[in-house]
N, C-alpha and C. Protein backbone atom coordinates (compact mmCIF):
# COMPACT_ATOMS: atom_id res chain seq x y z
N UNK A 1 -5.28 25.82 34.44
CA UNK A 1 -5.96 26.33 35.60
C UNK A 1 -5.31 27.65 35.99
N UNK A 2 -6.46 28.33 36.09
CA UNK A 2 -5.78 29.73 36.75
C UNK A 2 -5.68 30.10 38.13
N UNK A 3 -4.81 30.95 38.50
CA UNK A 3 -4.68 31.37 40.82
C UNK A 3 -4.14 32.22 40.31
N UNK A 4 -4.96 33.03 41.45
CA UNK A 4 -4.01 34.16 41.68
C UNK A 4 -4.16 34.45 43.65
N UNK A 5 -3.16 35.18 43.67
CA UNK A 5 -3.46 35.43 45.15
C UNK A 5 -2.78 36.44 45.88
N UNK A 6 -2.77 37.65 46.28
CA UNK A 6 -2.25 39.03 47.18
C UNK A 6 -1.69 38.38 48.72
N UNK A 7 -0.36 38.84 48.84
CA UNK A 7 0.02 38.84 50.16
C UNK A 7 1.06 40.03 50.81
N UNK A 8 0.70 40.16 51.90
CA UNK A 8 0.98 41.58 52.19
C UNK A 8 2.87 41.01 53.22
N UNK A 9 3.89 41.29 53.27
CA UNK A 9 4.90 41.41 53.97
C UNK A 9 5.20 42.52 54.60
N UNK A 10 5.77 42.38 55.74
CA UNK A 10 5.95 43.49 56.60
C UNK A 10 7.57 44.06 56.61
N UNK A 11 7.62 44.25 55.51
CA UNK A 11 9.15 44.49 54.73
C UNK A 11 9.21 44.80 53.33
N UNK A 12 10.28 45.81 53.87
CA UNK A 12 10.23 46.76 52.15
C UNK A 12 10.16 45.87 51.25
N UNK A 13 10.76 46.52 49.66
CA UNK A 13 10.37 45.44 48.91
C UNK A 13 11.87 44.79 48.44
N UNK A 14 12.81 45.95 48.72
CA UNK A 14 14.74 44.94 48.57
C UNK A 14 14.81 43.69 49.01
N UNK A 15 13.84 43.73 50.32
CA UNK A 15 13.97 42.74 51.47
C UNK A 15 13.18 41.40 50.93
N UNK A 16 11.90 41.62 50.67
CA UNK A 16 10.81 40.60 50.10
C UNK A 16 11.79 40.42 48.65
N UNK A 17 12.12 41.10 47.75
CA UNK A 17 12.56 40.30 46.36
C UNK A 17 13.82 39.51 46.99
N UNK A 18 14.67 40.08 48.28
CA UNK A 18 16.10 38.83 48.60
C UNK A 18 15.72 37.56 48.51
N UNK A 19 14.12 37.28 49.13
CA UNK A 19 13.85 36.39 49.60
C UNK A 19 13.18 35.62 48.80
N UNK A 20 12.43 36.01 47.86
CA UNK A 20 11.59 35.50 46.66
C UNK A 20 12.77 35.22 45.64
N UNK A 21 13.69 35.42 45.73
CA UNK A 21 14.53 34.99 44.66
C UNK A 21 16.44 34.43 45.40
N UNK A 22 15.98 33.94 46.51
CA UNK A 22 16.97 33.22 47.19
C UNK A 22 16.42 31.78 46.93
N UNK A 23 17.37 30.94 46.36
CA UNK A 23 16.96 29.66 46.18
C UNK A 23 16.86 28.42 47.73
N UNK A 24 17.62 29.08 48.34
CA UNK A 24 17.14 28.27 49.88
C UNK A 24 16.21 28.93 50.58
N UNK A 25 15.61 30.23 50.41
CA UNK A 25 14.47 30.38 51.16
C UNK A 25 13.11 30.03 50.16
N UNK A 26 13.35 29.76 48.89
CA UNK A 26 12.11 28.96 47.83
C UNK A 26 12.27 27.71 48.66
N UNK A 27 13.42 26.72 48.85
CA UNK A 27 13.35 25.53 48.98
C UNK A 27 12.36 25.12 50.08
N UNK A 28 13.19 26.01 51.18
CA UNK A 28 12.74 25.83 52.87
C UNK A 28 11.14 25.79 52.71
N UNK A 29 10.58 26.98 51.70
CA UNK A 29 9.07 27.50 52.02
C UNK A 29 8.39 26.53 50.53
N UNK A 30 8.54 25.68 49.77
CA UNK A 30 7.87 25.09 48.76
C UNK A 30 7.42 23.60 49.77
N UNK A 31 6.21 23.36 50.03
CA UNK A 31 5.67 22.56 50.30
C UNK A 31 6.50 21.05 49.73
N UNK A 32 7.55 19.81 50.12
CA UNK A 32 7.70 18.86 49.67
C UNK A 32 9.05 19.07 49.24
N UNK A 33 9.72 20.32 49.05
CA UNK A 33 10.82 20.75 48.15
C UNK A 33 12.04 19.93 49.44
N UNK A 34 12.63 19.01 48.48
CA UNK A 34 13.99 18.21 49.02
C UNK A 34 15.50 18.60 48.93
N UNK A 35 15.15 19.35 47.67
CA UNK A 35 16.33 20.00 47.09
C UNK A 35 16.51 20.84 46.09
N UNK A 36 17.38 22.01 46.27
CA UNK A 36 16.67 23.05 45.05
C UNK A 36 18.54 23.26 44.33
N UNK A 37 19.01 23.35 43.54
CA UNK A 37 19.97 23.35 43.08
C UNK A 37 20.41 24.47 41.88
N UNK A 38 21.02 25.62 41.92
CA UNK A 38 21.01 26.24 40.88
C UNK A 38 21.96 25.84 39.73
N UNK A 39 21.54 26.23 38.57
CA UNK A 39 22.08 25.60 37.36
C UNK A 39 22.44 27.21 36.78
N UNK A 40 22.21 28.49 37.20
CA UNK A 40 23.02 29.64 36.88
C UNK A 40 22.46 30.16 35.91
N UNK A 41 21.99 31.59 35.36
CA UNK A 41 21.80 32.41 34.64
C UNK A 41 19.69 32.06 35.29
N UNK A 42 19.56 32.38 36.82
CA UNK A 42 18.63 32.14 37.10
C UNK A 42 17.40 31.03 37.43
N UNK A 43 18.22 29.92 36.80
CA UNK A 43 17.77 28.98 36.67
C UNK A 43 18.09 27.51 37.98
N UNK A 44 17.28 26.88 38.13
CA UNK A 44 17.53 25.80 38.96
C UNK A 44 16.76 24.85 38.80
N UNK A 45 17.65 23.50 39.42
CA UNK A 45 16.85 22.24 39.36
C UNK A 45 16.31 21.99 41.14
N UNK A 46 14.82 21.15 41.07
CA UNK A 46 14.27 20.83 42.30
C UNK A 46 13.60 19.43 42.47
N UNK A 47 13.79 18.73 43.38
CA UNK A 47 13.11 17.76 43.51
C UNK A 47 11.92 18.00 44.44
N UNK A 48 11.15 17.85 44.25
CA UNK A 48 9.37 18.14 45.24
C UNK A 48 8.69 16.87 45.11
N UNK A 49 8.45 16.57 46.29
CA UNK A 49 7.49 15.21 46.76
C UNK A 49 6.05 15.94 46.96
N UNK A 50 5.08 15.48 46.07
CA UNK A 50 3.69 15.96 46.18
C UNK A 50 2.91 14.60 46.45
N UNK A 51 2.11 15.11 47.96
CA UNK A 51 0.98 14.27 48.30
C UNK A 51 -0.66 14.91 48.10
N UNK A 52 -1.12 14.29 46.97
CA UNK A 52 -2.30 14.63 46.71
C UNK A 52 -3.86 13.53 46.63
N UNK A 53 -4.21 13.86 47.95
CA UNK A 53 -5.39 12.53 48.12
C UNK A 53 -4.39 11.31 48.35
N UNK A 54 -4.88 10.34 47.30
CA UNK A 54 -4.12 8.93 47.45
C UNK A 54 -2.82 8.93 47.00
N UNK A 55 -2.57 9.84 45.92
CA UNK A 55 -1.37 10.36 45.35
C UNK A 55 -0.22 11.13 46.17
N UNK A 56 1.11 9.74 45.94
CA UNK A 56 2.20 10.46 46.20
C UNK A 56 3.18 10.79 45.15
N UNK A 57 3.91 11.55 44.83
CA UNK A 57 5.07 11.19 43.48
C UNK A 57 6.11 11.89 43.68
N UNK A 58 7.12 11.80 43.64
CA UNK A 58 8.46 12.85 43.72
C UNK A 58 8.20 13.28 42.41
N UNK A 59 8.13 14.71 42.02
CA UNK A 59 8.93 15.20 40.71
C UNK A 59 10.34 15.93 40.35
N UNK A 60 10.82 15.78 39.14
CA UNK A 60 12.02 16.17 38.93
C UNK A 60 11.12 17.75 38.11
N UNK A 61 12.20 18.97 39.08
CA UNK A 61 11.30 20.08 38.57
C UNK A 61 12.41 20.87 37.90
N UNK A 62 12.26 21.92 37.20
CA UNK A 62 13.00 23.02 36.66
C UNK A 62 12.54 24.16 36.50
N UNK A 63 13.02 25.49 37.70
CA UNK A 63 12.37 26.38 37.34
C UNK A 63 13.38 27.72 37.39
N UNK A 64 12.63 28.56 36.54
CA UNK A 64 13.64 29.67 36.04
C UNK A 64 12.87 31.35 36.34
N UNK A 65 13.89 32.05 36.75
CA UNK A 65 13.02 33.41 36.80
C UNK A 65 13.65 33.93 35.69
N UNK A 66 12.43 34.48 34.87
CA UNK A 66 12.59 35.16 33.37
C UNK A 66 11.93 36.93 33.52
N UNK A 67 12.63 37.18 32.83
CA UNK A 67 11.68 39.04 32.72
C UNK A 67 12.05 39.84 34.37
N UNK A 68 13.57 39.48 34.50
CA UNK A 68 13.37 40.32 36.08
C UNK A 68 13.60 41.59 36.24
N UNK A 69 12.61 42.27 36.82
CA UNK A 69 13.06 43.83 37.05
C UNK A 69 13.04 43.53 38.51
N UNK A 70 14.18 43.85 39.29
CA UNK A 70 14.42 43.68 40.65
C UNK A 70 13.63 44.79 41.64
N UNK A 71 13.16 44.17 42.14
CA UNK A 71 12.42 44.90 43.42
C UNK A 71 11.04 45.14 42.97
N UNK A 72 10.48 45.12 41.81
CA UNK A 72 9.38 45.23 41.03
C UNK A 72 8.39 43.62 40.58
N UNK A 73 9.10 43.16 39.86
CA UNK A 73 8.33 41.70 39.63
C UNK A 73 9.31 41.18 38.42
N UNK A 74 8.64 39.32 38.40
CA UNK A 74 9.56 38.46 37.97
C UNK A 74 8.35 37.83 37.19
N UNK A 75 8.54 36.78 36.20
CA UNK A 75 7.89 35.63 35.71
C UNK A 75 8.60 34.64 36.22
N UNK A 76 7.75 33.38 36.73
CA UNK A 76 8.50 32.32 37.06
C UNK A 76 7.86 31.06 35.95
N UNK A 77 8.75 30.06 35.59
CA UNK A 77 8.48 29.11 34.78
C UNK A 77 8.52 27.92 35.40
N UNK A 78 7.50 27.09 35.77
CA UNK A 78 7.98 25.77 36.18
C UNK A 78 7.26 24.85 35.55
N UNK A 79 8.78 23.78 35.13
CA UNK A 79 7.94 22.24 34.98
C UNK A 79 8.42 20.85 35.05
N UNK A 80 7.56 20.56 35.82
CA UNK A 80 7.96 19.14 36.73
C UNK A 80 7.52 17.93 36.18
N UNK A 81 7.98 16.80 36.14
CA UNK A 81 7.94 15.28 36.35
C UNK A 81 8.12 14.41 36.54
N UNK A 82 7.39 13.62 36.79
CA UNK A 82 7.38 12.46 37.89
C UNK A 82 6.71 11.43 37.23
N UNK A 83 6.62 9.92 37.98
CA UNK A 83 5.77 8.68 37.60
C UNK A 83 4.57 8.99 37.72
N UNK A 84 3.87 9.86 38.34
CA UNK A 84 2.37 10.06 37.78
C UNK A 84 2.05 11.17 37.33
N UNK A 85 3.03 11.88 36.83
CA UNK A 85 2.52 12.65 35.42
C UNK A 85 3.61 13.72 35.25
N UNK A 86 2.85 15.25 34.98
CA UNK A 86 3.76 16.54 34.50
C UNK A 86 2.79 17.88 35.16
N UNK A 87 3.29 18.32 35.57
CA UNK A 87 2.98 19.34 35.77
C UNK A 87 4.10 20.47 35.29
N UNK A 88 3.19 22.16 34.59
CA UNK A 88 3.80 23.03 34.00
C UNK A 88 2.63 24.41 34.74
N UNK A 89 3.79 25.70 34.53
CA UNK A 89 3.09 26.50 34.93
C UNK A 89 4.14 28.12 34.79
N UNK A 90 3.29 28.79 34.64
CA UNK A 90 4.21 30.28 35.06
C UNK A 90 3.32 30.83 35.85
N UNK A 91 4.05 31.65 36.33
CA UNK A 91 3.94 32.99 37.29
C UNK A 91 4.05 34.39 37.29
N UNK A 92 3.19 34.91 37.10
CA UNK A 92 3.89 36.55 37.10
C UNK A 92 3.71 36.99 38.82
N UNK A 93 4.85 37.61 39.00
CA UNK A 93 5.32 38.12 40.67
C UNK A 93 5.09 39.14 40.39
N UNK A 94 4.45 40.31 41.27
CA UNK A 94 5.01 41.60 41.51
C UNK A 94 4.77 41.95 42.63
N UNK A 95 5.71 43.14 42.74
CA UNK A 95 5.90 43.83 44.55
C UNK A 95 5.28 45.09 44.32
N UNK A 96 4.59 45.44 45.13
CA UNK A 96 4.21 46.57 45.45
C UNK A 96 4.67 47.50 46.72
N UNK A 97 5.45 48.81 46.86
CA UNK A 97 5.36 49.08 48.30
C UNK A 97 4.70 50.25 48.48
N UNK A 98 4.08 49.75 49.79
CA UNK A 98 2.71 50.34 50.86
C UNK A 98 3.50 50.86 51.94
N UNK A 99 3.62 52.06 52.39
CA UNK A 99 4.07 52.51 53.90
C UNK A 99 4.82 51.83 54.53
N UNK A 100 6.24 51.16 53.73
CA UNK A 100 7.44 50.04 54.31
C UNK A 100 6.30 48.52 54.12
N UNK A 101 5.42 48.43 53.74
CA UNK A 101 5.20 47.43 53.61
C UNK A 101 5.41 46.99 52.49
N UNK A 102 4.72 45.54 51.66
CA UNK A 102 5.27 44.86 50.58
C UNK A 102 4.29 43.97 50.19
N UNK A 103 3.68 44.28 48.62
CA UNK A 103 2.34 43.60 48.91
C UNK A 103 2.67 42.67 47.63
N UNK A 104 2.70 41.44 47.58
CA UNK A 104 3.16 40.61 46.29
C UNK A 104 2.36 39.96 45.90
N UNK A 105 1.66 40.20 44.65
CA UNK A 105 0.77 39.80 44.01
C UNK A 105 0.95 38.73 42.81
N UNK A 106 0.33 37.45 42.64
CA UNK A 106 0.87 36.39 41.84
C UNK A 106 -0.56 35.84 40.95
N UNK A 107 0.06 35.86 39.72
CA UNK A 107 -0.98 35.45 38.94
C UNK A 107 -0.24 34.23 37.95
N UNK A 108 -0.95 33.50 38.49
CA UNK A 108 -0.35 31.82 37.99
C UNK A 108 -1.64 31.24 36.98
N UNK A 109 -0.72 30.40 36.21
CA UNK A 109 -1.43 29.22 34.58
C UNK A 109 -0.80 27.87 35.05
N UNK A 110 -1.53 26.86 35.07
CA UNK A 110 -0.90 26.13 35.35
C UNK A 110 -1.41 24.73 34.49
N UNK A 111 -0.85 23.65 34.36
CA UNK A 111 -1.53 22.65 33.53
C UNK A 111 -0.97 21.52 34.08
N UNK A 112 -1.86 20.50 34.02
CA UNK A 112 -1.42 19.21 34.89
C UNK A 112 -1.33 18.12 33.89
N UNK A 113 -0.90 16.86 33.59
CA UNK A 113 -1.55 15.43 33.08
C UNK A 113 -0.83 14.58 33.73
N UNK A 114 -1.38 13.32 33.21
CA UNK A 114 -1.35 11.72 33.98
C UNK A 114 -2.15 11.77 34.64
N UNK A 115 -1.63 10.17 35.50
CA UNK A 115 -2.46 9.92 36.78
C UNK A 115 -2.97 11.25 38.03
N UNK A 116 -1.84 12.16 37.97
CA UNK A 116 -2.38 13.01 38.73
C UNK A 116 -3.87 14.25 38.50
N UNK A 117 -3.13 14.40 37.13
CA UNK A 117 -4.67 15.31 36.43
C UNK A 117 -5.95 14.43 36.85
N UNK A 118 -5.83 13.05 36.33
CA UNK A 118 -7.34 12.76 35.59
C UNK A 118 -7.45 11.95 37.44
N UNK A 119 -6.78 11.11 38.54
CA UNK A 119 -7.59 11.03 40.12
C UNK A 119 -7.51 12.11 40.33
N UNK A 120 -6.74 13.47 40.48
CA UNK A 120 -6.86 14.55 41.60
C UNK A 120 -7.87 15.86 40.42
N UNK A 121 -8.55 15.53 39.43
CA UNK A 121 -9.47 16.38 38.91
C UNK A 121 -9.99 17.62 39.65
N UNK A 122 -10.74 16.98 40.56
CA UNK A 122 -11.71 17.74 41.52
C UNK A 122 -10.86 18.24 42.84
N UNK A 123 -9.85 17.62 43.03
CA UNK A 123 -9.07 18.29 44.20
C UNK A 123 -8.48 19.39 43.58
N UNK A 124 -7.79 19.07 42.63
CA UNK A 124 -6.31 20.05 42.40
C UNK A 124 -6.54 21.91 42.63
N UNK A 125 -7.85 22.04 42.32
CA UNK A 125 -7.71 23.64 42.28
C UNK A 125 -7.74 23.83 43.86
N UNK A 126 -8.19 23.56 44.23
CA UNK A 126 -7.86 23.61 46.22
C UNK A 126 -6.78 22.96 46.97
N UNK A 127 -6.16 21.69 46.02
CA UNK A 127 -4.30 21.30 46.86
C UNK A 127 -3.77 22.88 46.24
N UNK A 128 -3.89 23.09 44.77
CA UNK A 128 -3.11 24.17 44.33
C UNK A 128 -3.21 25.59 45.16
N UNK A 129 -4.53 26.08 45.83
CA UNK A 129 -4.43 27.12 46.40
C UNK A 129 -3.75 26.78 47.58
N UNK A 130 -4.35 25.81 48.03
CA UNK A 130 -3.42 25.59 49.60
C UNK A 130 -1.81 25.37 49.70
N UNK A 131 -1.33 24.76 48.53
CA UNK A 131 0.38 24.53 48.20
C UNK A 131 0.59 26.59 48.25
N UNK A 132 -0.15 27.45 47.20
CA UNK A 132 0.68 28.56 46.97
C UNK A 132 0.23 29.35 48.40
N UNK A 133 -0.68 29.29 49.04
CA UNK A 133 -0.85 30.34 50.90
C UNK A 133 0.46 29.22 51.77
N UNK A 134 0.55 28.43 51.70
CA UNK A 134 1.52 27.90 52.26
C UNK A 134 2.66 28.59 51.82
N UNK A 135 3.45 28.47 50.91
CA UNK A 135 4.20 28.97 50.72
C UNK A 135 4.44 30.16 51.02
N UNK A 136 3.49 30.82 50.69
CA UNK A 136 3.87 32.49 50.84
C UNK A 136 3.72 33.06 52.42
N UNK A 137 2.85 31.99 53.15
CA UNK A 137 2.75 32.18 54.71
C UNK A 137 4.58 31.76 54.67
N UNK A 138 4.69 30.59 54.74
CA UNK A 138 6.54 30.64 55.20
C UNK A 138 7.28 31.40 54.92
N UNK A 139 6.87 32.14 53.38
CA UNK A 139 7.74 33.10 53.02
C UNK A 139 7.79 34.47 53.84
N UNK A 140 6.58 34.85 53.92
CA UNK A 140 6.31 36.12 55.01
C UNK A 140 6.96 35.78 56.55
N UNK A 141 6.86 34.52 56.93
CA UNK A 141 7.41 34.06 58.02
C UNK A 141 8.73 34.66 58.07
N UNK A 142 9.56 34.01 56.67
CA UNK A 142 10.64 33.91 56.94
C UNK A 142 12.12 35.19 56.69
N UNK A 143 10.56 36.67 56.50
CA UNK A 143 11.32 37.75 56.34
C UNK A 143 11.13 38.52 57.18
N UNK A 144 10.53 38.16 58.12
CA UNK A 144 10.52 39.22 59.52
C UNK A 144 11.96 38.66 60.22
């Protein structure tokens, strides 16, 4: 499944990449995220509780920023599992700056199976947009 989605911050872009690549302000702003743990050379482990429809599941996640040019854009890699299934996905990040502003644009792949793919079929492309505006609303929140 593909997303993509533009969000504008009201902060340069030094400021927006601190924050996009601080592992406690990912944690705070990931919908479910319990614990985010770095494992070093970019990389970290996360536990995320996802409620989808009837579906609840903790997953055990791992995600890594690859390809970083700082202040510019990142690839992110994630992939999670849990008792009702796997979820995998990357990300390409980039920053743009607008007149001190900061416009971060994300173009995500993502792939699901188990129980969660085949009940949340028809939901997932709309939990998935609503999990990534969430996020990036807290994130914008959380750099003013």
């Amino acid at each position: 499944m593909k997303l993509s989605g533009s969000y504008e911050f009201d902060a340069a872009p030094e400021k927006v990449w601190q924050t996009l690549t601080d592992p406690d302000s990912l944690c705070a702003c990931i919908p479910g995220c319990e614990n985010m743990e770095s494992l070093g050379n970019n990389e970290y482990t996360a536990i995320v509780t996802i409620a989808m429809g009837p579906i609840r599941s903790k997953f055990d996640a791992k995600v890594k920023m690859v390809d970083l040019k700082p202040y510019e854009s990142y690839s992110l890699v994630i992939e999670g599992n849990g008792p009702s299934g796997f979820v995998r996905g990357e990300s390409q990040v980039r920053l743009t700056e607008n007149n001190g502003k900061t416009t971060v644009d994300v173009e995500s792949d993502t792939s699901s199976g188990g129980l969660l793919a085949r009940v949340g079929q028809r939901m997932i492309e709309s939990f998935a947009r609503n999990m990534m505006d969430r996020f990036f609303t807290c994130l914008q929140q959380s750099v003013k």
